[in-house]
N, C-alpha and C. Protein backbone atom coordinates (compact mmCIF):
# COMPACT_ATOMS: atom_id res chain seq x y z
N UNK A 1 -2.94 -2.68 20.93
CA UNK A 1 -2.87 -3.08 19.53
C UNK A 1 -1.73 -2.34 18.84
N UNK A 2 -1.47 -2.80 17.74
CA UNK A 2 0.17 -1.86 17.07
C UNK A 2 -0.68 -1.08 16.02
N UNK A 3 -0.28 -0.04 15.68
CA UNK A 3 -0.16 0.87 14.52
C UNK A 3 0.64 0.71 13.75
N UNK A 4 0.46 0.71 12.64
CA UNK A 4 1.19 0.51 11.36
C UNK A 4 0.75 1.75 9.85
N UNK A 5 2.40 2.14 9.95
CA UNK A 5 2.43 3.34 9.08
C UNK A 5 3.50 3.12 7.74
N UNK A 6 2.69 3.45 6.56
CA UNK A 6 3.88 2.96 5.19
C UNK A 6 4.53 3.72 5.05
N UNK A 7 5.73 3.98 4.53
CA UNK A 7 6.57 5.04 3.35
C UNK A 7 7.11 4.74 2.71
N UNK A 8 7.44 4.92 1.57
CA UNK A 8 8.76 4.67 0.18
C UNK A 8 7.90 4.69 -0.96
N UNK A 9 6.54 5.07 -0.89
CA UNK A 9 5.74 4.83 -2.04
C UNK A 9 6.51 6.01 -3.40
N UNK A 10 6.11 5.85 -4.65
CA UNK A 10 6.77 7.09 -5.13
C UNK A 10 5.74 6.88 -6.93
N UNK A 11 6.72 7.63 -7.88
CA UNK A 11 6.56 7.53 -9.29
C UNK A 11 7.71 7.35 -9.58
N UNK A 12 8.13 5.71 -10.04
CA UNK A 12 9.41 5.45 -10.89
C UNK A 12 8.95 4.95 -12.14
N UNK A 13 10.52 4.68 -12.76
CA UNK A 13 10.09 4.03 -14.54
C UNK A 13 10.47 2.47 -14.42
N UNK A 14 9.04 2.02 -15.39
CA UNK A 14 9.89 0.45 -15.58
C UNK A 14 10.90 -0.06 -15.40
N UNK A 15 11.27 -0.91 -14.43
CA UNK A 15 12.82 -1.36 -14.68
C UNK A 15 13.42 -0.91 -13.41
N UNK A 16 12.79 0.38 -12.32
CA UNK A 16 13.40 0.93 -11.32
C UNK A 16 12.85 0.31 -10.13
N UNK A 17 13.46 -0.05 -9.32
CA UNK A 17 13.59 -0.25 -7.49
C UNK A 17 13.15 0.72 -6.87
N UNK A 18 12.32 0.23 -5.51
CA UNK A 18 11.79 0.72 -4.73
C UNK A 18 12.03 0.20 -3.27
N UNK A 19 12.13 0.98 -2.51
CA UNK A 19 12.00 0.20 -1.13
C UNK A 19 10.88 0.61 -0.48
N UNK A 20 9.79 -0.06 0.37
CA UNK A 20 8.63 0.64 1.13
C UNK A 20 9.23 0.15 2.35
N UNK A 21 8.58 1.11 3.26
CA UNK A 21 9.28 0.83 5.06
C UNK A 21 7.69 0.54 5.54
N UNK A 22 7.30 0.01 6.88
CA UNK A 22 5.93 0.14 7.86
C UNK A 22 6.60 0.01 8.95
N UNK A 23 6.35 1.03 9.44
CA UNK A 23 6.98 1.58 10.95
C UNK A 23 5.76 0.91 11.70
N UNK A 24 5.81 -0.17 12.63
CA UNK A 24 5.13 -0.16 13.84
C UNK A 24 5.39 0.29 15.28
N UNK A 25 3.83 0.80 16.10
CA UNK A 25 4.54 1.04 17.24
C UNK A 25 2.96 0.59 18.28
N UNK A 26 3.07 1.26 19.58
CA UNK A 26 2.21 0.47 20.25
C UNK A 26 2.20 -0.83 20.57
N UNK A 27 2.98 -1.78 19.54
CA UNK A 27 3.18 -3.10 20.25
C UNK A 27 4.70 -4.24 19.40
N UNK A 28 5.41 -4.36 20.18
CA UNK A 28 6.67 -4.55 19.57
C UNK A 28 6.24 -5.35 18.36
N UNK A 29 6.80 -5.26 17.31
CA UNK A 29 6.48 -5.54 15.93
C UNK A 29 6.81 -7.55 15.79
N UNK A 30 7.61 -8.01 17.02
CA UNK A 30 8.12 -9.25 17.13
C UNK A 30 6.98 -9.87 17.37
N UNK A 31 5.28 -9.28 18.12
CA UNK A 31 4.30 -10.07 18.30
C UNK A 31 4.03 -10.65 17.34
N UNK A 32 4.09 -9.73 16.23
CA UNK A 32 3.05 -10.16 14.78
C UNK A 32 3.83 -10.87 13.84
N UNK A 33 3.38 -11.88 13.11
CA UNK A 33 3.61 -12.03 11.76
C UNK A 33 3.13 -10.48 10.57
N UNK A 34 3.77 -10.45 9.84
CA UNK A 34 3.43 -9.63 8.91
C UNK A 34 3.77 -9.68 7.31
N UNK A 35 2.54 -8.76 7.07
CA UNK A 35 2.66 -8.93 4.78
C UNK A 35 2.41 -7.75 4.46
N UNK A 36 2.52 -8.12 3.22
CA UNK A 36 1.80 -6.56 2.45
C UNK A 36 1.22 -7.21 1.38
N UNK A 37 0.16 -6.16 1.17
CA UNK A 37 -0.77 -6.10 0.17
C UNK A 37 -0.66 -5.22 -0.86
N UNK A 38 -1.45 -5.35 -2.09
CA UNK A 38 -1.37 -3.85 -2.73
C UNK A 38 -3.30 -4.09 -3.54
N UNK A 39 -3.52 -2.83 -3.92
CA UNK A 39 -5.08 -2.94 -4.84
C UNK A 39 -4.64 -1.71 -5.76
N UNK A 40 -4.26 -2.32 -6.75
CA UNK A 40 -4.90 -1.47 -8.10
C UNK A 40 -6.19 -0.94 -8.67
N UNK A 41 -6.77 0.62 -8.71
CA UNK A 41 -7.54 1.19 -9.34
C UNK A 41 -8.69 -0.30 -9.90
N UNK A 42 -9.14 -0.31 -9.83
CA UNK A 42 -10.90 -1.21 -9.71
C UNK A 42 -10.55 -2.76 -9.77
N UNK A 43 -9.16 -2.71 -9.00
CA UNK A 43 -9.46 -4.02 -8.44
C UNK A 43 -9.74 -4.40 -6.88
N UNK A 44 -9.73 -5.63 -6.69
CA UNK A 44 -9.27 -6.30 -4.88
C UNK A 44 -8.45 -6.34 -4.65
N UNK A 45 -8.11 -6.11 -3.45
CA UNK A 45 -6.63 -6.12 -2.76
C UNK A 45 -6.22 -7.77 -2.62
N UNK A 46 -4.89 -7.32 -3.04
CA UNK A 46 -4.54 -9.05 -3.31
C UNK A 46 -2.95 -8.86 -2.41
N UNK A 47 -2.78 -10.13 -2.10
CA UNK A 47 -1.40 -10.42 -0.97
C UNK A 47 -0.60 -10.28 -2.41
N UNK A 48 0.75 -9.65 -1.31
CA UNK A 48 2.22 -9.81 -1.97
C UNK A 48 3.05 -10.60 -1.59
N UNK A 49 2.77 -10.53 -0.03
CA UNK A 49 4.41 -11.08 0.47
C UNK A 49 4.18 -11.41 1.92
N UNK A 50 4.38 -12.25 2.72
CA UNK A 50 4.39 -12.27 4.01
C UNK A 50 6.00 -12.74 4.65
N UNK A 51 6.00 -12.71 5.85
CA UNK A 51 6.91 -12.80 6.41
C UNK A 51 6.64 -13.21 8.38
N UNK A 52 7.11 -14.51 9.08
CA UNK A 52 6.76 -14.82 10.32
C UNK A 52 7.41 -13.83 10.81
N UNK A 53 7.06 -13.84 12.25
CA UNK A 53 7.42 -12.88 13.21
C UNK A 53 8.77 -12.49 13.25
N UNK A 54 9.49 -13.69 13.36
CA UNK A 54 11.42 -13.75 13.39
C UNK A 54 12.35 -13.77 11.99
N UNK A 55 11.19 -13.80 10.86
CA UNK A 55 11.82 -13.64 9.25
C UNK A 55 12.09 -14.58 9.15
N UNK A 56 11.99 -15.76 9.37
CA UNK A 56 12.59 -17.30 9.49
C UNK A 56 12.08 -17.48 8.16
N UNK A 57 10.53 -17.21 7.94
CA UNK A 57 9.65 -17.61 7.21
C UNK A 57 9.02 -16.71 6.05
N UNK A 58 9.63 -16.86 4.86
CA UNK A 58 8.68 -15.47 4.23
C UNK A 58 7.79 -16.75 2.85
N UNK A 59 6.81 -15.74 2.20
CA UNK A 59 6.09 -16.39 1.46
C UNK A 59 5.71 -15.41 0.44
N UNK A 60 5.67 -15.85 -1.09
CA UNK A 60 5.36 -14.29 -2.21
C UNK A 60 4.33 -14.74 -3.17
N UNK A 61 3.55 -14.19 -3.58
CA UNK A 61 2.57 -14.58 -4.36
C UNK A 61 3.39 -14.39 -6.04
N UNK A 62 3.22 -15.23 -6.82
CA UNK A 62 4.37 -15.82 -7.77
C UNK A 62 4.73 -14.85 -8.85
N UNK A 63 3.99 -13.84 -8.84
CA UNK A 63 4.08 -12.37 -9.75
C UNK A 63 5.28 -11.70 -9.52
N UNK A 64 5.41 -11.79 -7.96
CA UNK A 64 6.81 -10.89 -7.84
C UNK A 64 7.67 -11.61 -7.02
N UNK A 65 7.95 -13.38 -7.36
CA UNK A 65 8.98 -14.13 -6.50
C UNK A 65 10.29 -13.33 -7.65
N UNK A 66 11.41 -13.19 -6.93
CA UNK A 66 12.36 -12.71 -7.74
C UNK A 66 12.47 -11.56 -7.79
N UNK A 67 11.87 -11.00 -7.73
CA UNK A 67 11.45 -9.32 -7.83
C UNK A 67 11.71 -8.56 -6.52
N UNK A 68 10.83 -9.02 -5.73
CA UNK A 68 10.32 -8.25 -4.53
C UNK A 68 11.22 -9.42 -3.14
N UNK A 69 11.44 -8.67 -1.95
CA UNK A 69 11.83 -9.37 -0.97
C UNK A 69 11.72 -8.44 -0.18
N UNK A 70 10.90 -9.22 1.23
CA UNK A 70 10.05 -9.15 2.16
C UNK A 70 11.38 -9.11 3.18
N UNK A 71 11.49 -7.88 4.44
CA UNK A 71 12.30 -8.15 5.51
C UNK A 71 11.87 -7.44 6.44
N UNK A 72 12.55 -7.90 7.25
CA UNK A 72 12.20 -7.29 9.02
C UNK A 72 13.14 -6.69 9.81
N UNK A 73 13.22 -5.92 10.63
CA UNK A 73 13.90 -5.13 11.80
C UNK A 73 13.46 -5.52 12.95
N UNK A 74 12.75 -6.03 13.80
CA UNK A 74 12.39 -6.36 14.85
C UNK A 74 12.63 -5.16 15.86
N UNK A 75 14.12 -4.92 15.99
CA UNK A 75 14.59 -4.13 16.82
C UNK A 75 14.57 -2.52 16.99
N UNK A 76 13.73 -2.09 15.46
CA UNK A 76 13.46 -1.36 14.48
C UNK A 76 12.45 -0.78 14.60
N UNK A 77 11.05 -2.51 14.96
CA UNK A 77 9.87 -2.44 14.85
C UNK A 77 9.76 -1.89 12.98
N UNK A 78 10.35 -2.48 12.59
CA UNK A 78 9.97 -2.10 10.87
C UNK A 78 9.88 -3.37 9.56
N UNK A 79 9.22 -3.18 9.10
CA UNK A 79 9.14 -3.99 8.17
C UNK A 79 9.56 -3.40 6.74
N UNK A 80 9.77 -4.21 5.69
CA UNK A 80 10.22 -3.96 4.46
C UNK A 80 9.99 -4.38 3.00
N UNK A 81 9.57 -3.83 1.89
CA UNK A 81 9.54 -4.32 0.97
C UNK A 81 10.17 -3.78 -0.11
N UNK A 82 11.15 -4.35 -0.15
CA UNK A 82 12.42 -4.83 -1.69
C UNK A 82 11.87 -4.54 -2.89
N UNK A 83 11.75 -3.94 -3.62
CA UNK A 83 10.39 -4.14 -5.30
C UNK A 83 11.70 -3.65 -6.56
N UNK A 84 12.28 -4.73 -6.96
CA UNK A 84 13.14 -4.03 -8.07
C UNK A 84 12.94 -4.82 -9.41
N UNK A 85 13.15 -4.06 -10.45
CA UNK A 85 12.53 -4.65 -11.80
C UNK A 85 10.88 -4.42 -12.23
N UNK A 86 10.99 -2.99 -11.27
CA UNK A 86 9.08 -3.06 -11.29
C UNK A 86 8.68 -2.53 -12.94
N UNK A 87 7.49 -3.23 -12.56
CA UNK A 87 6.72 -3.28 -14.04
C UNK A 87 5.42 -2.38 -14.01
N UNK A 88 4.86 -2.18 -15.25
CA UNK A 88 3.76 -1.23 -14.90
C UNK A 88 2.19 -1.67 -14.11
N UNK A 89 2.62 -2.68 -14.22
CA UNK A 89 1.57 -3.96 -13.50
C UNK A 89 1.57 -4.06 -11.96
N UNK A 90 3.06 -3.61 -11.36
CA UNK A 90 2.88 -3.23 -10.06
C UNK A 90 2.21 -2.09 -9.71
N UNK A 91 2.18 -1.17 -10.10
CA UNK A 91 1.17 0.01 -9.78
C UNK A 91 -0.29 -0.17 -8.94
N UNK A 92 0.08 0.24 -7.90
CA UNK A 92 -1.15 0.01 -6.65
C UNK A 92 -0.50 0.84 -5.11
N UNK A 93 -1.84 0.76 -4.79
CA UNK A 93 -1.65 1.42 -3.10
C UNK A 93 -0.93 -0.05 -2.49
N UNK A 94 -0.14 0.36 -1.76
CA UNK A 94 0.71 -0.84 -1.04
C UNK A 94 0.39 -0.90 0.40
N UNK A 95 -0.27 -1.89 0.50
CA UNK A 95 -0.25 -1.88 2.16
C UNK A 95 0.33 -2.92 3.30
N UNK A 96 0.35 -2.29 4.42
CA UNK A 96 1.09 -3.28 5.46
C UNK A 96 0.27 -3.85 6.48
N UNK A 97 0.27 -4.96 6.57
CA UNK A 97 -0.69 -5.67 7.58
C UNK A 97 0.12 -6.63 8.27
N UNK A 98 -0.86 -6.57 10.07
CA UNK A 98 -0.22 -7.90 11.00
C UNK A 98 -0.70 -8.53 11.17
N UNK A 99 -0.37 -9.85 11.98
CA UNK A 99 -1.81 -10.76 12.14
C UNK A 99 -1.15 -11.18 13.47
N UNK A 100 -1.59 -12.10 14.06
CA UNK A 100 -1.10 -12.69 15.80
C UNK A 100 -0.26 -14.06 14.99
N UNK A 101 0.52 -14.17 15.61
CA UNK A 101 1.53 -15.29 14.71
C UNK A 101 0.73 -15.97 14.49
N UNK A 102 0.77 -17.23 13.76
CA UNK A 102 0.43 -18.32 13.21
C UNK A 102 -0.95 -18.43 12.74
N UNK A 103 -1.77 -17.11 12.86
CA UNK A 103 -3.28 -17.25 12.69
C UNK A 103 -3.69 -17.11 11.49
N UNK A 104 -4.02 -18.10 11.27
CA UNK A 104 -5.08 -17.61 9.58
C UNK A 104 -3.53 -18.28 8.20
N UNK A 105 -4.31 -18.26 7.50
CA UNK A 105 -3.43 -17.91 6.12
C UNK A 105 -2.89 -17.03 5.67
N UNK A 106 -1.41 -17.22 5.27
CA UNK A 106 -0.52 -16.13 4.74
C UNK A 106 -0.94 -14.99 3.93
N UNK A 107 -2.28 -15.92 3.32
CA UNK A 107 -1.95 -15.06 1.55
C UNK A 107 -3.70 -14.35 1.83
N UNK A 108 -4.21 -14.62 3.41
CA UNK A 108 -5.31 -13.91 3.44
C UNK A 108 -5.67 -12.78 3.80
N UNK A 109 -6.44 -11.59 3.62
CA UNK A 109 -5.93 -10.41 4.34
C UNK A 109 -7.07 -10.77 5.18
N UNK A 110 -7.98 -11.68 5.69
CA UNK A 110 -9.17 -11.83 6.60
C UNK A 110 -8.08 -12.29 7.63
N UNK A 111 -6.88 -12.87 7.48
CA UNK A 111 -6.04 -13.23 8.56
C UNK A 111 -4.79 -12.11 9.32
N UNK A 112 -5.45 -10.75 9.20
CA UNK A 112 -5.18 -9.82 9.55
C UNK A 112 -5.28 -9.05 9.88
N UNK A 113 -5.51 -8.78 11.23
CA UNK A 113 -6.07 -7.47 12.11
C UNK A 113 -5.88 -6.56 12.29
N UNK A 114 -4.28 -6.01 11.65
CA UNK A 114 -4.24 -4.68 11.56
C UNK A 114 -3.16 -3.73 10.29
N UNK A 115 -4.04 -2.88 9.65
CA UNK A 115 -3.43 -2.02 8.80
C UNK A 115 -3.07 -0.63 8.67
N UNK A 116 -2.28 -0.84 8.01
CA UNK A 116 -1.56 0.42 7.66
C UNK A 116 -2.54 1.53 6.48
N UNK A 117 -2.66 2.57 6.54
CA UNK A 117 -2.70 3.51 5.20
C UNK A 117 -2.84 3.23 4.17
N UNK A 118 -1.51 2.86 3.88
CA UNK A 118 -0.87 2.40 2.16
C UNK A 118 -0.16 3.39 1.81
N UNK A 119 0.76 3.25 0.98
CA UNK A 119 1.11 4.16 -0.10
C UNK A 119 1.38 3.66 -1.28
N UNK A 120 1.07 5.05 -2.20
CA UNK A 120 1.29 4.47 -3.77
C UNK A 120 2.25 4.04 -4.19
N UNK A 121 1.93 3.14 -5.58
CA UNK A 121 3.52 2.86 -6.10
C UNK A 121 2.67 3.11 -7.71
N UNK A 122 3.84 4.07 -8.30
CA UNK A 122 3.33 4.29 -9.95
C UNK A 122 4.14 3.50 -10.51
N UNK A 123 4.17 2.96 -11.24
CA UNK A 123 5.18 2.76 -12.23
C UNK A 123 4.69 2.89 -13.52
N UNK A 124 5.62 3.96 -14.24
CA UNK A 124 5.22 4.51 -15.97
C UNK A 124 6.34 3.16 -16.86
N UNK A 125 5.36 3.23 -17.77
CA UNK A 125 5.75 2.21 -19.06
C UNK A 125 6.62 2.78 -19.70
């Protein structure tokens, strides 16, 4: 099975860019399709962003089309998330998840078998 580990989480101000990394290892990162998630303080974890195995294919939940962009390293085994223009509304644990290509729905995290940690993302008003 792969392991999946986040970093780039931080405390920026409205208006500032972020990049998050998920290092996979244990199984070349080209098996999986992969997304990220995030859950804000007393909410559900809700999809951000996915992306197919080869990046051919990415998909964003409509809050942060424009904003945020989803990429891959394959060769890397890393995945990526882009977050610039963040708002205080992004603020949440960010997480990285895989799924076996084509299984399940993009925007589901039940279509995903394996996660990462998370890390935070603040953003002050």
């Amino acid at each position: 099975q792969v392991q999946l580990v986040e970093a780039g989480g931080g405390l920026v101000q409205a208006g500032d860019s972020l990049k998050l990394s998920c290092a996979a290892s244990g199984r070349p990162s080209s098996n999986y399709d992969m997304g990220w998630f995030r859950q804000a303080p007393g909410k559900e974890r809700e999809f951000v962003a996915a992306i197919n195995w080869n990046g051919g294919f990415t998909y964003y939940v409509d809050s942060v089309k424009g904003r945020f962009t989803i990429s891959r390293d394959n060769a890397r085994n890393t995945l990526y998330l882009q977050m610039n223009s963040l708002k205080a509304e992004d603020t949440a644990a960010y997480y990285c998840a895989a799924r076996q290509r084509r299984i399940g729905t993009w925007d589901h995290e039940g279509s995903y078998a394996y996660w990462g940690h998370g890390t935070q993302v603040t953003v002050s008003s």
